[in-house]
Protein backbone atom coordinates (compact mmCIF):
# COMPACT_ATOMS: atom_id res chain seq x y z
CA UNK A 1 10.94 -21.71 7.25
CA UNK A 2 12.61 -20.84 4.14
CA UNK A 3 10.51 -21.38 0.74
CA UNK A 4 11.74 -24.51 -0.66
CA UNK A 5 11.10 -22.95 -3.92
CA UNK A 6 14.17 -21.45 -3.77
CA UNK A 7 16.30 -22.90 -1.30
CA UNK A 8 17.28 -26.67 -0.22
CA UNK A 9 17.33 -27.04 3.63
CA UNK A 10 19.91 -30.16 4.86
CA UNK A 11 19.25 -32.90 7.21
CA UNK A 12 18.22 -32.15 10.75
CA UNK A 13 21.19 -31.13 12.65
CA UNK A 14 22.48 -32.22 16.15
CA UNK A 15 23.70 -29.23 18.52
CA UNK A 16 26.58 -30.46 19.23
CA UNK A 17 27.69 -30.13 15.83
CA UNK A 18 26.47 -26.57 15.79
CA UNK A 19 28.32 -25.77 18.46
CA UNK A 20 31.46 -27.55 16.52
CA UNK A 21 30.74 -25.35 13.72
CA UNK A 22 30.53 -21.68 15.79
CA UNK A 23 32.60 -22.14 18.25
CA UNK A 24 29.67 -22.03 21.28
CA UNK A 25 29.29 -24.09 24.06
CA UNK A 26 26.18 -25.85 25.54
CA UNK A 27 24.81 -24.90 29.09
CA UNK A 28 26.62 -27.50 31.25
CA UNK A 29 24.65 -30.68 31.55
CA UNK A 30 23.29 -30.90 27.89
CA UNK A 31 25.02 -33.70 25.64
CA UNK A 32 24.45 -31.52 22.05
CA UNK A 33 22.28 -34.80 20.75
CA UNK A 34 19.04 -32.73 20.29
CA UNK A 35 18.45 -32.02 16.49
CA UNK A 36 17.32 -28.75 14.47
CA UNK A 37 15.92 -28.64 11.29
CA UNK A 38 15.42 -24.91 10.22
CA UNK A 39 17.18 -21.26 10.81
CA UNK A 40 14.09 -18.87 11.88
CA UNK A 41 14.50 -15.39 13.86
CA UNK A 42 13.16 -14.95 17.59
CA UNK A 43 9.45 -14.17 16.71
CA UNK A 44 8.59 -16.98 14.49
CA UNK A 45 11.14 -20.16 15.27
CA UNK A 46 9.21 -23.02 16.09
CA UNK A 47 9.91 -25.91 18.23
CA UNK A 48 12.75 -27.52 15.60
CA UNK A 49 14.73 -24.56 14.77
CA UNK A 50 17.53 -22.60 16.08
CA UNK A 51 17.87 -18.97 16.39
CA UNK A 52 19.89 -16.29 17.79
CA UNK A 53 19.61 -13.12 20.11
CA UNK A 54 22.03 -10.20 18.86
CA UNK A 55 20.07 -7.20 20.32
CA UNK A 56 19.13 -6.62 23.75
CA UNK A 57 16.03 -4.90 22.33
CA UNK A 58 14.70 -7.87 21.65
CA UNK A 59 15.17 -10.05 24.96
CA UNK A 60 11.59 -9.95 25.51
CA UNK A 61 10.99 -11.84 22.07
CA UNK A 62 13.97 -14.54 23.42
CA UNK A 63 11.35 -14.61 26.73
CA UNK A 64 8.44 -16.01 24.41
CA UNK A 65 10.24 -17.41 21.98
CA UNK A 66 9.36 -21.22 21.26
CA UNK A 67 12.90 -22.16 19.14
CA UNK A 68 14.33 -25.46 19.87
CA UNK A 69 17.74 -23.94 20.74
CA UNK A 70 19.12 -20.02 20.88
CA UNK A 71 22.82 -18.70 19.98
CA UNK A 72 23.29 -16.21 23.07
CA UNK A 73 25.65 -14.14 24.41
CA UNK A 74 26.40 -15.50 28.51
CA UNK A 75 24.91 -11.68 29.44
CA UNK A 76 21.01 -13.16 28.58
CA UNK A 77 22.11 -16.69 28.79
CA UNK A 78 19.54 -16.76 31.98
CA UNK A 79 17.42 -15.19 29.78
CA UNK A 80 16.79 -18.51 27.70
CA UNK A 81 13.52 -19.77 28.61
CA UNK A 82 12.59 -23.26 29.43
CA UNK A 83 12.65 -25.80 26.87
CA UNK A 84 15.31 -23.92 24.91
CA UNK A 85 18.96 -24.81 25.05
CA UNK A 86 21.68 -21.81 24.76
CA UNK A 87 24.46 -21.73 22.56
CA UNK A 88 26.79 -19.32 24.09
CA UNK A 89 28.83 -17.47 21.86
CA UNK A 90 29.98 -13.84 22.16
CA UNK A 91 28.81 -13.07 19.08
CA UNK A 92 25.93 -14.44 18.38
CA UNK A 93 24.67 -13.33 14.82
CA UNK A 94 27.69 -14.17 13.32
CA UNK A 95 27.20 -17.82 14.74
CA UNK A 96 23.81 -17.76 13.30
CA UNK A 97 25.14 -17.36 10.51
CA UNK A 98 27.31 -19.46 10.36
CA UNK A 99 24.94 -22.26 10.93
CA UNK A 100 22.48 -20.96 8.15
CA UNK A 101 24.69 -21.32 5.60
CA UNK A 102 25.07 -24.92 6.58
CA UNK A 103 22.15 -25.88 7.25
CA UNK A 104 20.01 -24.05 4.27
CA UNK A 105 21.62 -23.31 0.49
CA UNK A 106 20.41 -21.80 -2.30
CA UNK A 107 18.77 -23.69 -5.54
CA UNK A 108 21.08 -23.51 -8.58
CA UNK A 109 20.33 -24.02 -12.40
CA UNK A 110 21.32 -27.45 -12.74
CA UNK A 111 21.00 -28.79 -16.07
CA UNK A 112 23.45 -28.31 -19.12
CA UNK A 113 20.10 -26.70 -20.86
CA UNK A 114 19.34 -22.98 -20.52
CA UNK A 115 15.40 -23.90 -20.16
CA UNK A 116 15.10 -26.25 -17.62
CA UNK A 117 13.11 -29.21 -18.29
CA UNK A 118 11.01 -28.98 -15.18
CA UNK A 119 10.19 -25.54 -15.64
CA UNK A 120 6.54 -24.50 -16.61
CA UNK A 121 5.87 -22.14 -19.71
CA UNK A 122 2.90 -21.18 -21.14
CA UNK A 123 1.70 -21.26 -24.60
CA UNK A 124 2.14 -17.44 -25.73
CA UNK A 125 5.27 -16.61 -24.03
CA UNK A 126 7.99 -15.45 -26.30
CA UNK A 127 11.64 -16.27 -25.17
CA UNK A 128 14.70 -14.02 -26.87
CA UNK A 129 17.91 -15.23 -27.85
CA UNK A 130 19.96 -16.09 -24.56
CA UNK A 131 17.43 -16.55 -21.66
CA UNK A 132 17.74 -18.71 -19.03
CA UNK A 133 15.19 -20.39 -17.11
CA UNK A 134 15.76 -22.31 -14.16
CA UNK A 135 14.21 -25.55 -12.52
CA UNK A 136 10.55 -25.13 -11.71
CA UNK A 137 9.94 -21.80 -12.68
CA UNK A 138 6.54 -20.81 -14.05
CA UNK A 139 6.31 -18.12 -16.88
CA UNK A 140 2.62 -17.01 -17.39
CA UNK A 141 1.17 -16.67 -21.46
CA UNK A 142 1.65 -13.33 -23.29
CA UNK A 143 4.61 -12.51 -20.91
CA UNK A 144 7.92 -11.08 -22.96
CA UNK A 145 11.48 -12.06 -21.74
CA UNK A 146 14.53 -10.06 -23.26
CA UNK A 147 17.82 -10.90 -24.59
CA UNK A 148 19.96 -12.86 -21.83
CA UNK A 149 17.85 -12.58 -19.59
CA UNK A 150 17.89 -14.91 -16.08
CA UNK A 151 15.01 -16.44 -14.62
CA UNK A 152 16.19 -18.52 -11.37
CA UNK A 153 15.18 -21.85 -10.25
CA UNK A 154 11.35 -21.58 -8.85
CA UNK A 155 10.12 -18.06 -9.99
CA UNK A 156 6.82 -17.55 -10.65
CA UNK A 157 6.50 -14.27 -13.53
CA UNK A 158 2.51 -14.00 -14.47
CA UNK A 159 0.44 -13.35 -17.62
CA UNK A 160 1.52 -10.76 -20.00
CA UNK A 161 4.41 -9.27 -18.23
CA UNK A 162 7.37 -7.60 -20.05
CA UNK A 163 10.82 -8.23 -19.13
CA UNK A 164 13.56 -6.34 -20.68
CA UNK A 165 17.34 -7.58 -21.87
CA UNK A 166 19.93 -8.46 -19.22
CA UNK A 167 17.29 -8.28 -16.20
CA UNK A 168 17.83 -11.40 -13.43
CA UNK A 169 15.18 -12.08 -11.43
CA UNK A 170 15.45 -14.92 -8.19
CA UNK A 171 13.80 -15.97 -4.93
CA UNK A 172 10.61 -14.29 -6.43
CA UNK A 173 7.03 -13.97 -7.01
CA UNK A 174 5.64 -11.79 -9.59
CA UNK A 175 2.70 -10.74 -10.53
CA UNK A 176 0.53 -10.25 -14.43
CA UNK A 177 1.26 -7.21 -16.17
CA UNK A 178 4.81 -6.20 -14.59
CA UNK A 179 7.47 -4.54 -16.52
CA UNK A 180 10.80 -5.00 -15.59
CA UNK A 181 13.01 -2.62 -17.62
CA UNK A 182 16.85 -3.80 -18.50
CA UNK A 183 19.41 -4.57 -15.95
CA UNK A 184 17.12 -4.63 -13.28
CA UNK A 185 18.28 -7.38 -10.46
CA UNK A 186 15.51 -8.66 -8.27
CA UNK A 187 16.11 -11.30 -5.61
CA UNK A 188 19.51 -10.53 -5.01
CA UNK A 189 20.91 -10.86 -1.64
CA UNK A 190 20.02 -7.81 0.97
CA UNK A 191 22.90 -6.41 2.95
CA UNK A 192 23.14 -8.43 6.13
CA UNK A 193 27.08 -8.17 7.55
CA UNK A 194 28.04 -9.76 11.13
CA UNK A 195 31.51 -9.23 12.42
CA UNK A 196 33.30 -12.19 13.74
CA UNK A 197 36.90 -13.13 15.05
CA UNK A 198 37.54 -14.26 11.70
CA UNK A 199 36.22 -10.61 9.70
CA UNK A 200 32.97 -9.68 8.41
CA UNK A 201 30.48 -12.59 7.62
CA UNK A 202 27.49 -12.66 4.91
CA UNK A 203 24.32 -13.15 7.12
CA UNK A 204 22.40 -15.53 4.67
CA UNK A 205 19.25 -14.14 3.28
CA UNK A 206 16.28 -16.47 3.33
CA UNK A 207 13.58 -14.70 2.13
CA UNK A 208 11.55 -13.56 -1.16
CA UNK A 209 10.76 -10.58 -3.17
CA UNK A 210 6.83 -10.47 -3.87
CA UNK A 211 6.11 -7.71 -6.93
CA UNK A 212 2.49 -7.38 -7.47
CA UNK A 213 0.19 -6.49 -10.26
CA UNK A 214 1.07 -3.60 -12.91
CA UNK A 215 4.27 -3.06 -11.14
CA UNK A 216 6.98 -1.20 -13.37
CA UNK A 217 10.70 -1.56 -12.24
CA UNK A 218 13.38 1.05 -14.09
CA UNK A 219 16.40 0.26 -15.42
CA UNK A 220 19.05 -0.93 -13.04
CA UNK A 221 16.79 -0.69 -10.00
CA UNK A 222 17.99 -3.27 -7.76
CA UNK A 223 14.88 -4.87 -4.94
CA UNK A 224 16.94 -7.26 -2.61
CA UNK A 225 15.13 -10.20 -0.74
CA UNK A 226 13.96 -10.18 2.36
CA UNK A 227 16.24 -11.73 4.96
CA UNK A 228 13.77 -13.83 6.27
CA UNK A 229 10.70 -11.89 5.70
CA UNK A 230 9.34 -10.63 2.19
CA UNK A 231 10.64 -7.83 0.27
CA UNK A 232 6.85 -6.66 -1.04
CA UNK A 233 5.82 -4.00 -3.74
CA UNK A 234 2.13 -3.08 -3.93
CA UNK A 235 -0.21 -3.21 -6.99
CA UNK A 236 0.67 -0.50 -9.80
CA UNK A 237 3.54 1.51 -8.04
CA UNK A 238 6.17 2.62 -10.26
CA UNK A 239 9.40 2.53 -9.80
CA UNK A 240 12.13 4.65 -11.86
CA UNK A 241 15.64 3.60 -12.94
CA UNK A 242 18.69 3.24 -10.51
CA UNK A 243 16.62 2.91 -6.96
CA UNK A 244 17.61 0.30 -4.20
CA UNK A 245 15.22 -1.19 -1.97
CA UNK A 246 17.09 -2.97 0.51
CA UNK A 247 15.57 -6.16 2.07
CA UNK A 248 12.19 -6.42 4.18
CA UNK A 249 11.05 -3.50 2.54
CA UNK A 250 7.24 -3.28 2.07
CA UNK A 251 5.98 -0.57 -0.37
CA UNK A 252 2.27 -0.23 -0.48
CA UNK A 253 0.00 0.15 -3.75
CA UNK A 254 0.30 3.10 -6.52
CA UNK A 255 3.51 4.58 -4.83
CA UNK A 256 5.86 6.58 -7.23
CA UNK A 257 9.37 6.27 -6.28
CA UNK A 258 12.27 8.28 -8.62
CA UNK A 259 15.45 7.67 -9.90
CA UNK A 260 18.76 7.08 -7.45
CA UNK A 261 16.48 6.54 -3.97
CA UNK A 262 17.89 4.51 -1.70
CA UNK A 263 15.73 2.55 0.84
CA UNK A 264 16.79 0.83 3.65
CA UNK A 265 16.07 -2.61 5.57
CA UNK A 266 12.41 -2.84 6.84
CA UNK A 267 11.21 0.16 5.70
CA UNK A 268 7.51 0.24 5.60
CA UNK A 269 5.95 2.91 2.94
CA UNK A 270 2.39 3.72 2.82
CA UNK A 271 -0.20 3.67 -0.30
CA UNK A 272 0.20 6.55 -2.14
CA UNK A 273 3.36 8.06 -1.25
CA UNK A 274 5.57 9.79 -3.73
CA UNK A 275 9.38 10.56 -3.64
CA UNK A 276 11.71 12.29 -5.45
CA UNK A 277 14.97 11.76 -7.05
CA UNK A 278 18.05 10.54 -4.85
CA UNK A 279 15.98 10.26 -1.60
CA UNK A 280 17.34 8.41 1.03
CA UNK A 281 15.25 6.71 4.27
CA UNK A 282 17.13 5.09 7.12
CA UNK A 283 16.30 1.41 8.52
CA UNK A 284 13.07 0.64 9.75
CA UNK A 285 11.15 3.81 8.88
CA UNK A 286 7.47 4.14 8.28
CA UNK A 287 6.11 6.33 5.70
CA UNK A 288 2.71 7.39 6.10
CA UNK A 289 -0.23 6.52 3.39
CA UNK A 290 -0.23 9.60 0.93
CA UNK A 291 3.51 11.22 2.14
CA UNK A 292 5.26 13.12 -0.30
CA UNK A 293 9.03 13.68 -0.19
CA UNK A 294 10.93 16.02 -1.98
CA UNK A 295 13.87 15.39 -4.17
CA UNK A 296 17.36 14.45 -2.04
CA UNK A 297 15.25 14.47 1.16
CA UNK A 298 17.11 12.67 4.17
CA UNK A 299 14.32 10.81 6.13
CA UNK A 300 15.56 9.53 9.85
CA UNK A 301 12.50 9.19 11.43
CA UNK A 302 8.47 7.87 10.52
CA UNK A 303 6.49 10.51 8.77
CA UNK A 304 2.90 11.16 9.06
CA UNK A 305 0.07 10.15 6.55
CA UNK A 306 -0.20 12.86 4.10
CA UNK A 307 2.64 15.25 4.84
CA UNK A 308 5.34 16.66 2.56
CA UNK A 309 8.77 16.68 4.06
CA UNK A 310 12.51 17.42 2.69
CA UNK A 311 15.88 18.33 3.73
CA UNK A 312 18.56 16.66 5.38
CA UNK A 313 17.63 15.47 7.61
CA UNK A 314 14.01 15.53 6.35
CA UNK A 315 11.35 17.82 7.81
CA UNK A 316 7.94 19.16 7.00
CA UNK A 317 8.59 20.91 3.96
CA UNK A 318 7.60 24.51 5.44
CA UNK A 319 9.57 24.10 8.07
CA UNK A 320 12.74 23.48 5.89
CA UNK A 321 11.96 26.17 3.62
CA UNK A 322 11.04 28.50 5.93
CA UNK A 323 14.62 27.70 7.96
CA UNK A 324 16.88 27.63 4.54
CA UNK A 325 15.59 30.97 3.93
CA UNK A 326 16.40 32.27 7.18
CA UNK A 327 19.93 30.80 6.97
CA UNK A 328 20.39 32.26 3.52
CA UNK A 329 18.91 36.27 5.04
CA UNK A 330 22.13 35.50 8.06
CA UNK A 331 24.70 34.32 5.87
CA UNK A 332 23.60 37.48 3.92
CA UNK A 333 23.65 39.61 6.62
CA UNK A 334 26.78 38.22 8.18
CA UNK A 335 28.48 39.04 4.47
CA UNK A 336 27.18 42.82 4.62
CA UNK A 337 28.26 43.20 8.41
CA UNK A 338 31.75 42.17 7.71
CA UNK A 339 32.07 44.18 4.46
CA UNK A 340 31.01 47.20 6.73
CA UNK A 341 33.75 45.99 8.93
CA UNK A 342 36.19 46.23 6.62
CA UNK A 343 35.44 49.86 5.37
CA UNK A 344 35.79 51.28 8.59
C-alpha cells in the first residue's frame, strides 16, 4: 500500500467501474460489484487490491498471488487462481495503470503559505529566502535549507543536514547529516512507460526514496522513487554530480559513485563498490559487495563481490585490457600488411 505520507488513496472501488475505466471485461458470470481499495504488484497485493500480470515470467507469482482482482491478458486468464477475478485486457499494464492513477494521487502543497502550517520544524533549522515546505513535513534541528528550495508534503529531512539552493526533494525519507548539493531532484517520478491503443501511458510511481545517514548527493544528481518499492541509499555513500539512479534502486553503505552514471530500475549494488565516471548498468543488475568499475564501463550482467570490471560491455578488467591490446597489435598489423601490399 502506498505511504499515505505522500499520496491520498480514493474510496474503495467497484470492478465494474474498473473495467469501465480500461476497457476489460469480467470473466462471464461476475456482476463487477466487488470493491478494491489499493494498487499493489503480484507479490505483495493483499486480499483488497487489484493488480496486473504483464510478464509471463512472472505467472508463477499470479499462481500465489492473494489480490482481490488481476488485469490479465485471456492467454493466463486460466491462470487466475481462485478467489481472484480477471480483468481481461490485452494489455494489461497499461490498464493498471490506468486504474492507479484513479484510484491513488499524489499529495500537493495546499495552502497559499510557502511553510505549511502542519508541517514540523525544529528549533535550530535555518530556512533561506524562497523555501517551500509542504504539509506534514518534518525538518530535524541544525539542518540548512538553501535558496528556493522545495520540500514536498510529508518529508522527513533529519538533524543537521545541509541542503543546497534550488534542490526538490518528495516522497522521501532522509536521514541526519545528508548533504544534498544544488539542483539535485529526489523523489521524482522513475521511468515507468506502458503502451496502449491510445499511445504511451505514465505507469504511476507509488513508492519512496529512503537516503540514509552521512549521505552526500552532487549537484544535479537526480534519485527517482521507487515504483512501488523503495529507492534506498546506504549510510555514508557518496554520490557525485549529474548521476541518475532510476527507481527501485538499492545502493548499499560507503559506495562511491562518479559523475554522469546512469543506473537503471532495480539495480541492487553491494557495500563498498566504487564506479567511475559515465558508467552505465542495465535493469535489474546486482553488483557485488566491494566491485569496482572503471570509468564508461557498460555493465549487462551481475558482477561478483570484489572484482574490477570495464568495457563495453563490461568485463573483468584484465580481460578487457588484455583483448583491447590485442585488437590494437591486429589493427596494427593489418595497417603494416596492407602498406606492404601497396609497395609491391
Amino acid at each position: 500500500m502506498p505511504d499515505l505520507r505522500f499520496f491520498i488513496a480514493s474510496p474503495p472501488v467497484r470492478l465494474a467501474q474498473l473495467a469501465a475505466l480500461t476497457g476489460a471485461s469480467l470473466a462471464d458470470g461476475i456482476s463487477g460489484e466487488d470493491l478494491v481499495a489499493h494498487v499493489a504488484p503480484l507479490g505483495s497485493a493483499g486480499p483488497d487490491a487489484v493488480t496486473f500480470l504483464g510478464d509471463r515470467r512472472y505467472v508463477k507469482l499470479l499462481s500465489q498471488t492473494k489480490a482481490k482482482a488481476c488485469f490479465v491478458s485471456a492467454q493466463f486468464a486460466s491462470e487466475v487462481p481462485e478467489g481472484c477475478i480477471a480483468l481481461i485486457t490485452p494489455r494489461p499494464q497499461a490498464a493498471f495503470a490506468l486504474a492507479a492513477n484513479q484510484m491513488v494521487k499524489p499529495r500537493h502543497h495546499d495552502h497559499a503559505r510557502p511553510i505549511h502550517p502542519d508541517a514540523e520544524i525544529e528549533d535550530g533549522v535555518i530556512l533561506s529566502p524562497g523555501v517551500v515546505v509542504g504539509p506534514g513535513a518534518q525538518i530535524g534541528s541544525g539542518t540548512v535549507i538553501g535558496a528556493n528550495t522545495t520540500i514536498g508534503p510529508g518529508v522527513a529531512i533529519g538533524r543537521g543536514c545541509q541542503i543546497s539552493a534550488n534542490v526538490t526533494i518528495g516522497f522521501a525519507l532522509i536521514g541526519d547529516g545528508v548533504r544534498l548539493l544544488a539542483g539535485a531532484r529526489i523523489g521524482e517520478a522513475g521511468f515507468g512507460v506502458a503502451g496502449a491503443a491510445t499511445g504511451a501511458i505514465d505507469v504511476p510511481q507509488l513508492g519512496r526514496v529512503i537516503i540514509q545517514d552521512g549521505v552526500t548527493v552532487g549537484a544535479g544528481t537526480c534519485i527517482d522513487r521507487g515504483a512501488f518499492d523503495d529507492t534506498v541509499i546506504g549510510e555514508n555513500t557518496k554520490i557525485d554530480n549529474l548521476v541518475q539512479i532510476a527507481h527501485n534502486v538499492t545502493i548499499g553503505r560507503n559506495c562511491m559513485i562518479a559523475a554522469q552514471t546512469g543506473i537503471s530500475g532495480s539495480v541492487t549494488v553491494g557495500d563498498g563498490a566504487a564506479f567511475g565516471g559515465q558508467v552505465g548498468i542495465a535493469d535489474h543488475i546486482k553488483i557485488g559487495k566491494g566491485a569496482q568499475l572503471a570509468a564508461s564501463a557498460g555493465v549487462m550482467k551481475d558482477i561478483p563481490e570484489g572484482e574490477t570490471w570495464g568495457g563495453f560491455p563490461a568485463r573483468p578488467i584484465r580481460r578487457w585490457l588484455r583483448e583491447t591490446a590485442l585488437i590494437g597489435q591486429l589493427i596494427k598489423r593489418s595497417g603494416k600488411i596492407r602498406d606492404e601490399g601497396a609497395k609491391e
